[in-house]
Protein backbone atom coordinates (compact mmCIF):
# COMPACT_ATOMS: atom_id res chain seq x y z
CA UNK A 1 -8.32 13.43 45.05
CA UNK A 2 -6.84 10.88 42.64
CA UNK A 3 -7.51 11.28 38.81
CA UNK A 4 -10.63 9.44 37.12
CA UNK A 5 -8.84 7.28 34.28
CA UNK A 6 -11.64 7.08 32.93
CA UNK A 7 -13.08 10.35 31.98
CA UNK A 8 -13.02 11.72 28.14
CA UNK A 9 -9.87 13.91 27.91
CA UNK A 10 -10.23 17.02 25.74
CA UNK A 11 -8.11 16.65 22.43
CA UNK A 12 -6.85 19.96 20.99
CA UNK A 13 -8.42 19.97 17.04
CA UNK A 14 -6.02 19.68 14.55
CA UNK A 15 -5.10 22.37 12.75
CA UNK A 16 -1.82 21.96 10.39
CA UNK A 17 -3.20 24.47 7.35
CA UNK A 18 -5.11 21.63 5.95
CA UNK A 19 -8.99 21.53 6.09
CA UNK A 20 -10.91 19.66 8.28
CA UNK A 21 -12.47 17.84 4.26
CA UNK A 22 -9.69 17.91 2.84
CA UNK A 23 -7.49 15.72 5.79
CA UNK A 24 -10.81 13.38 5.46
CA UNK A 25 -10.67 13.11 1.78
CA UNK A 26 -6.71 12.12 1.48
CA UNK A 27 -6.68 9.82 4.60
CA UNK A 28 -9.68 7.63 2.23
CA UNK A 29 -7.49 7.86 -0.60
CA UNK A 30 -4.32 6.77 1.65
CA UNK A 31 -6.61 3.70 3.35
CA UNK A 32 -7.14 2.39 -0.54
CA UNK A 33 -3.49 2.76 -0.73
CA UNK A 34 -2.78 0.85 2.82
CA UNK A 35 -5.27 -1.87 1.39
CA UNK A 36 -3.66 -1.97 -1.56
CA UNK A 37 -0.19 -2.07 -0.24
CA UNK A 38 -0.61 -4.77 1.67
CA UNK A 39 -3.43 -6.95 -0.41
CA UNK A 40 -0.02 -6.87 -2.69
CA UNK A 41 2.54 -7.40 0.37
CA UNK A 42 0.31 -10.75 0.99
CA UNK A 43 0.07 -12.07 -2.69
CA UNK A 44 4.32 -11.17 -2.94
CA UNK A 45 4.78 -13.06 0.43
CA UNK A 46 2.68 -16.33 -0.97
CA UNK A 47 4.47 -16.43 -4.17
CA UNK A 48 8.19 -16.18 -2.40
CA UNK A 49 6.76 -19.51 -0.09
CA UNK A 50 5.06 -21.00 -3.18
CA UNK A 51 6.94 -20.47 -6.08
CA UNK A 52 8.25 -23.06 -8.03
CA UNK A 53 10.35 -24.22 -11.14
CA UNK A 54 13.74 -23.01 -13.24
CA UNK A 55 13.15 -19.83 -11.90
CA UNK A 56 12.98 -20.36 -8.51
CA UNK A 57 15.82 -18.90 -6.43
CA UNK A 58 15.76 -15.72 -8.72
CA UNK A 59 12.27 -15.26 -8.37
CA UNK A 60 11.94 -16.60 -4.54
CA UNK A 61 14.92 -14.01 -3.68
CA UNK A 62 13.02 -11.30 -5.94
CA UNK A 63 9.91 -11.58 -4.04
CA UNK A 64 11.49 -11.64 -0.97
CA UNK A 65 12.86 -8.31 -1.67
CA UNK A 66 9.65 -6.86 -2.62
CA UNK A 67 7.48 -8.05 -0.19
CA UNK A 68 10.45 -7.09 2.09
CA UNK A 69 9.81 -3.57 0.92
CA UNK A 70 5.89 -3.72 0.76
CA UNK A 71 5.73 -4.59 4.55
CA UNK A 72 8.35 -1.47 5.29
CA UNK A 73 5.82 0.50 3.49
CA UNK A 74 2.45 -0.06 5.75
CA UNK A 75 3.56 1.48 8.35
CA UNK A 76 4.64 5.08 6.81
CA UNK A 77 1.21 4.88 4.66
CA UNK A 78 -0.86 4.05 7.90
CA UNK A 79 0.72 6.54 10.00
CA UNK A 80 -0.02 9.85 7.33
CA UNK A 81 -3.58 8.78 7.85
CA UNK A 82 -3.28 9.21 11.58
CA UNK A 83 -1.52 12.56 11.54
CA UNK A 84 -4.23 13.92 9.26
CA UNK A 85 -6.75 12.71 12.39
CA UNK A 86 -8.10 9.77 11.11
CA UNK A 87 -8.38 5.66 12.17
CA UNK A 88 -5.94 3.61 9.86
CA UNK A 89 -8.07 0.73 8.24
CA UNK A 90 -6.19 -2.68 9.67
CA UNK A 91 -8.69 -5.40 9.14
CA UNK A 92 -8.72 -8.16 6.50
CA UNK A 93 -12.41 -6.99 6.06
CA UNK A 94 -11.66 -3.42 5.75
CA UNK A 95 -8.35 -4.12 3.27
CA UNK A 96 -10.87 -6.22 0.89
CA UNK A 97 -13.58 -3.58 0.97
CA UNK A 98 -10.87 -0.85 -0.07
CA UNK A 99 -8.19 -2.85 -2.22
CA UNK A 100 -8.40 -2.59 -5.86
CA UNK A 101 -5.33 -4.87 -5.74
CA UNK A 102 -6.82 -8.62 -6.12
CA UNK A 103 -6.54 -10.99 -3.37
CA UNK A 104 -3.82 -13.96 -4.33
CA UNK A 105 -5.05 -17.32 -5.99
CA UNK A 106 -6.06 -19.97 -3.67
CA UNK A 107 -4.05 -21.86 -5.77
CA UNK A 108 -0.61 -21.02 -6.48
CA UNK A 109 -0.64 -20.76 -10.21
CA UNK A 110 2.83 -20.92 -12.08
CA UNK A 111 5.89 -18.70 -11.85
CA UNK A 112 5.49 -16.67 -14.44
CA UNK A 113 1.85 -16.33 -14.05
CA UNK A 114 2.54 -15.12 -10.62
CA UNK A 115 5.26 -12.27 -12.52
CA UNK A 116 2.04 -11.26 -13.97
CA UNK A 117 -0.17 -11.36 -11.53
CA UNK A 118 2.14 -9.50 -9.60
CA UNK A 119 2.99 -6.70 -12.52
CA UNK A 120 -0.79 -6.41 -11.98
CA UNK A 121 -0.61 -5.50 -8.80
CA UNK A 122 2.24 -3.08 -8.41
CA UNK A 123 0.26 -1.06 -11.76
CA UNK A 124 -2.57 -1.09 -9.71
CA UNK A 125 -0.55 0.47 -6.65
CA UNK A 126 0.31 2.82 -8.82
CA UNK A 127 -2.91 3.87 -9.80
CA UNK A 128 -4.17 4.42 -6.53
CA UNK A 129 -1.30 6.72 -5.54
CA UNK A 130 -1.36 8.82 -8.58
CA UNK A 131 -5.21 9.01 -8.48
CA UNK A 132 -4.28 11.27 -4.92
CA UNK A 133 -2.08 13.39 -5.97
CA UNK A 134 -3.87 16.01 -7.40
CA UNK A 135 -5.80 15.92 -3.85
CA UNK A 136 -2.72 16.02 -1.92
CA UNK A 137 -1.10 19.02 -4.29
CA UNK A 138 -4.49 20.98 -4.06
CA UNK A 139 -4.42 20.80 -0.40
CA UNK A 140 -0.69 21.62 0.02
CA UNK A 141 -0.18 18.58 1.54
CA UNK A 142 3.70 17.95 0.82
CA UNK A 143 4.47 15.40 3.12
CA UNK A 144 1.35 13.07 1.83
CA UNK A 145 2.27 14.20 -2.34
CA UNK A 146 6.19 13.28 -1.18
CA UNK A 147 4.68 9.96 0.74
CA UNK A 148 2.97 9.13 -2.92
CA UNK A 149 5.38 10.23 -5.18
CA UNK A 150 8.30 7.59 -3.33
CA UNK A 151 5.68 4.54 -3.55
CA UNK A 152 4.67 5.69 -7.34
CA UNK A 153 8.59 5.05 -7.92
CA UNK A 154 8.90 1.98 -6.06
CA UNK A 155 5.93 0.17 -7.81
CA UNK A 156 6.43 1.89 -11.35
CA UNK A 157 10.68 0.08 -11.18
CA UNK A 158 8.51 -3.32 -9.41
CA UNK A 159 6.11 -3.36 -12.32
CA UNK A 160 8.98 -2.61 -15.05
CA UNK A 161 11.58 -5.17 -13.63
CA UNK A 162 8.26 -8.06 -13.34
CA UNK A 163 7.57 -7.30 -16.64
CA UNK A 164 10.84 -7.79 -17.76
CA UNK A 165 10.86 -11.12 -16.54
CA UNK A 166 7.92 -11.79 -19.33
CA UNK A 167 9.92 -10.62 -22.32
CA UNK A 168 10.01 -13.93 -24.78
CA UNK A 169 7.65 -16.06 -22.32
């Protein structure tokens, strides 16, 4: 008798010594973080095609770099949220509900208004991955706290090294 495809096959629950609330509870807080992550990948990746002026090779090449990064990091972020048993959000829709990060000018405003906008950004990364930390520590959820602590570092050195840039503009 061949096998039906189509039937429902029985998944095993998950049990990795985190509750069943908890593993719901971080993978939300992750999803704001994916949104984030990439509402700010986007806005990076418009400013390194639209930037103009002076500064434009430092900044086009220091965008590139960070948007370079920012794309890397989706896929780590969206892939925690799985292994704690839940759908990773992947929609413009679903990003825009979830993103605290703002969604890039329609118009591409001026370099150094796009440093800004952009220091904006990475703080607000930041504040979205420190806000689940306590979450992920209560639970004893290393690999999500270790996930959050790397990004916290990559956007807090972003946000200083932007904001640099803005020093006697």
């Amino acid at each position: 008798m061949a096998n039906d495809l189509s039937a429902p096959v029985a998944v095993a629950p998950i049990d990795i010594g985190i509750d069943a609330k908890d593993r719901a509870a971080i993978a939300a807080g992750l999803s704001r973080l994916l949104a984030d992550t990439y509402t700010l990948y986007l806005t990076t990746h418009n400013f390194h095609w639209n930037v103009t002026g002076p500064m434009f090779n430092t900044l086009h090449q220091m965008f590139m770099a960070q948007y370079t990064e920012l794309w890397n990091a989706v896929d780590p972020v969206a892939e925690r949220i799985r292994a704690l048993g839940h759908m990773a959000p992947g929609s413009y829709a679903q990003f825009s509900k979830l993103a605290s990060v703002a969604d890039a000018p329609v118009v591409a405003p001026k370099a150094l208004a796009m440093v800004r906008i952009l220091v904006n950004g990475h703080e607000a990364v930041a504040r979205t991955a420190r806000s689940l930390l306590p979450l992920a520590d209560k639970a004893g959820d290393g690999p999500t706290a270790d996930l959050l602590t790397q990004r916290l570092a990559v956007h807090e050195q972003a946000a200083w090294m932007l904001r640099s840039l803005l020093e006697d503009a």
